[in-house]
C-alpha atoms as a PDB file:
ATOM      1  CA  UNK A   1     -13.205 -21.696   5.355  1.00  0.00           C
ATOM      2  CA  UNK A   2      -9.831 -19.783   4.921  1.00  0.00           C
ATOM      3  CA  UNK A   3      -9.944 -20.578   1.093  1.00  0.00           C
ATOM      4  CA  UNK A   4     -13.584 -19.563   0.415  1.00  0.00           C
ATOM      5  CA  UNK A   5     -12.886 -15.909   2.829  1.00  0.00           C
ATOM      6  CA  UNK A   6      -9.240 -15.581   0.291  1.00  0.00           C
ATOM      7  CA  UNK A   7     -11.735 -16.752  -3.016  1.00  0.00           C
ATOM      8  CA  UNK A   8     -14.072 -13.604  -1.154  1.00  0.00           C
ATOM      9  CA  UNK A   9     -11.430 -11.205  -0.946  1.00  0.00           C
ATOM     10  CA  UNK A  10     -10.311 -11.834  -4.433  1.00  0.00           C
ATOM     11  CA  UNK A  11     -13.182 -11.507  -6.182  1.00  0.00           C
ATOM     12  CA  UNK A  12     -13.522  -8.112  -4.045  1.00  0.00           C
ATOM     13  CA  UNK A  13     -10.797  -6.757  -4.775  1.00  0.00           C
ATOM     14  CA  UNK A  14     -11.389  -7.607  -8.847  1.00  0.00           C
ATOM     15  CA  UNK A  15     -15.179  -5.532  -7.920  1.00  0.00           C
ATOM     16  CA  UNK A  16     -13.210  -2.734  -6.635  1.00  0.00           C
ATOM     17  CA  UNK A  17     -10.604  -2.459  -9.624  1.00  0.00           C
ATOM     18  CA  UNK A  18     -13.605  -3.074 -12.102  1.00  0.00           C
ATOM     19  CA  UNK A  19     -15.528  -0.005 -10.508  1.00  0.00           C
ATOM     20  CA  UNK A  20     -12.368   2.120 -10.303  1.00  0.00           C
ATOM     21  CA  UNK A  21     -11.748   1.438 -13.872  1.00  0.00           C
ATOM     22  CA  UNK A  22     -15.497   2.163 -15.058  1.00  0.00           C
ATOM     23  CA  UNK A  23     -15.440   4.969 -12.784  1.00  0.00           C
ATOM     24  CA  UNK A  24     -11.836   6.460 -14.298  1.00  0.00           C
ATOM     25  CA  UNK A  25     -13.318   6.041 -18.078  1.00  0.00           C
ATOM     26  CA  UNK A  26     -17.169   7.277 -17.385  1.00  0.00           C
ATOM     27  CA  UNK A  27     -17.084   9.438 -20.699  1.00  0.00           C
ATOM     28  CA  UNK A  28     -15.659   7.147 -23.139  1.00  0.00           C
ATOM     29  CA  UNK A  29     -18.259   4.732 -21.751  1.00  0.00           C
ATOM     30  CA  UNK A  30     -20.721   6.915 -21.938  1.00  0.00           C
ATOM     31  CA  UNK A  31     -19.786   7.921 -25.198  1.00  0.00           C
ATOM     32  CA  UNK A  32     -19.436   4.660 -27.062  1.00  0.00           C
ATOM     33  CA  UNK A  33     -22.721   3.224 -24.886  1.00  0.00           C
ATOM     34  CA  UNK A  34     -20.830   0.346 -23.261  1.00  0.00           C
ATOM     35  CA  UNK A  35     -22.985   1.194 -19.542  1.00  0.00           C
ATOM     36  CA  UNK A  36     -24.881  -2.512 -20.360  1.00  0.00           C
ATOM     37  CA  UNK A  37     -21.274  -4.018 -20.605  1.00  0.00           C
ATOM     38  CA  UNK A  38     -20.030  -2.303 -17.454  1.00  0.00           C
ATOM     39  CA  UNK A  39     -23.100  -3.306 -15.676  1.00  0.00           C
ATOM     40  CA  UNK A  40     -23.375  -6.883 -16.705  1.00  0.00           C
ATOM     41  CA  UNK A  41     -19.817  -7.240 -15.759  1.00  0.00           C
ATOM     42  CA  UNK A  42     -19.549  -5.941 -12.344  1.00  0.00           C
ATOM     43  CA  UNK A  43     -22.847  -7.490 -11.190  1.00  0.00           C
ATOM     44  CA  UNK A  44     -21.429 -10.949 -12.538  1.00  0.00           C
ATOM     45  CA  UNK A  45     -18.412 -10.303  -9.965  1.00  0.00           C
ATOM     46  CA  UNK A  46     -21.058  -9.348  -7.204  1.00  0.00           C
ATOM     47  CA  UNK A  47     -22.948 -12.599  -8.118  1.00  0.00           C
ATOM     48  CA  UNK A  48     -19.957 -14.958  -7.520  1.00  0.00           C
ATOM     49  CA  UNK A  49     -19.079 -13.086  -4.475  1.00  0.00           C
ATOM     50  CA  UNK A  50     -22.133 -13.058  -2.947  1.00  0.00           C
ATOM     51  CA  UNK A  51     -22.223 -16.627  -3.095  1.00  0.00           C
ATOM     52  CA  UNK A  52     -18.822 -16.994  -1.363  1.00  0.00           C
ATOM     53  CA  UNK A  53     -19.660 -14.886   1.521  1.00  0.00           C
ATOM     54  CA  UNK A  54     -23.327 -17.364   1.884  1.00  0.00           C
ATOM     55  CA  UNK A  55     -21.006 -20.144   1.772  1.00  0.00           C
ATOM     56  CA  UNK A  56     -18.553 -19.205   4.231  1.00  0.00           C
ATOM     57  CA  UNK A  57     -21.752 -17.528   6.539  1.00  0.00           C
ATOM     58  CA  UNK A  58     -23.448 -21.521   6.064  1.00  0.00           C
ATOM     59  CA  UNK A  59     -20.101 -23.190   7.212  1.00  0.00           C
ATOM     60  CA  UNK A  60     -19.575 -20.593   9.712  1.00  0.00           C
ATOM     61  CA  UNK A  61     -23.189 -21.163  11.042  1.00  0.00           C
ATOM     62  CA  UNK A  62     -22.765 -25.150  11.350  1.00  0.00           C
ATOM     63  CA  UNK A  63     -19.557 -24.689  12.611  1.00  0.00           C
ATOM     64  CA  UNK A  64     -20.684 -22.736  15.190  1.00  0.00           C
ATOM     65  CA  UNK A  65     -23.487 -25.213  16.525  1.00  0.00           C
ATOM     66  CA  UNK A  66     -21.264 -28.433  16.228  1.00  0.00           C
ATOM     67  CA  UNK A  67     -18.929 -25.943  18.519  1.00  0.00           C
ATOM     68  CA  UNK A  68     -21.905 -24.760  21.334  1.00  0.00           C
ATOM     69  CA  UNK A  69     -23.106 -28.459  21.013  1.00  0.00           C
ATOM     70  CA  UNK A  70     -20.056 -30.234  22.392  1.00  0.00           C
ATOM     71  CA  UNK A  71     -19.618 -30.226  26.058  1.00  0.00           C
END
């Protein structure tokens, strides 16, 4: 669980730097027409970490009722 909650907080802090970056250069974006790019490549970061956090909420979950299961 501890690698899966550090691959989490990686890929959030690569989000974060992505939309700080796009946010930083809206005009030359805007002015060459890369929005698509910027788009497509911050939602492929939210994908991947989306699926981390289900993960780690799934192994949380069983964890949880192999814990309230055991006398």
């Amino acid at each position: 669980m501890y690698s899966l909650r550090r691959e989490t907080l990686i890929l959030s802090d690569e989000r974060a730097k992505r939309m700080t970056e796009s946010i930083t250069g809206i005009r030359i974006i805007k002015y060459f027409g890369w929005e698509k790019m910027v788009i497509n490549s911050v939602n492929q970061i939210r994908e991947l970490e989306s699926l981390f956090i289900f993960k780690n909420a799934k192994y949380r979950g069983l964890l949880d009722v192999v814990s309230k299961m055991t006398p």
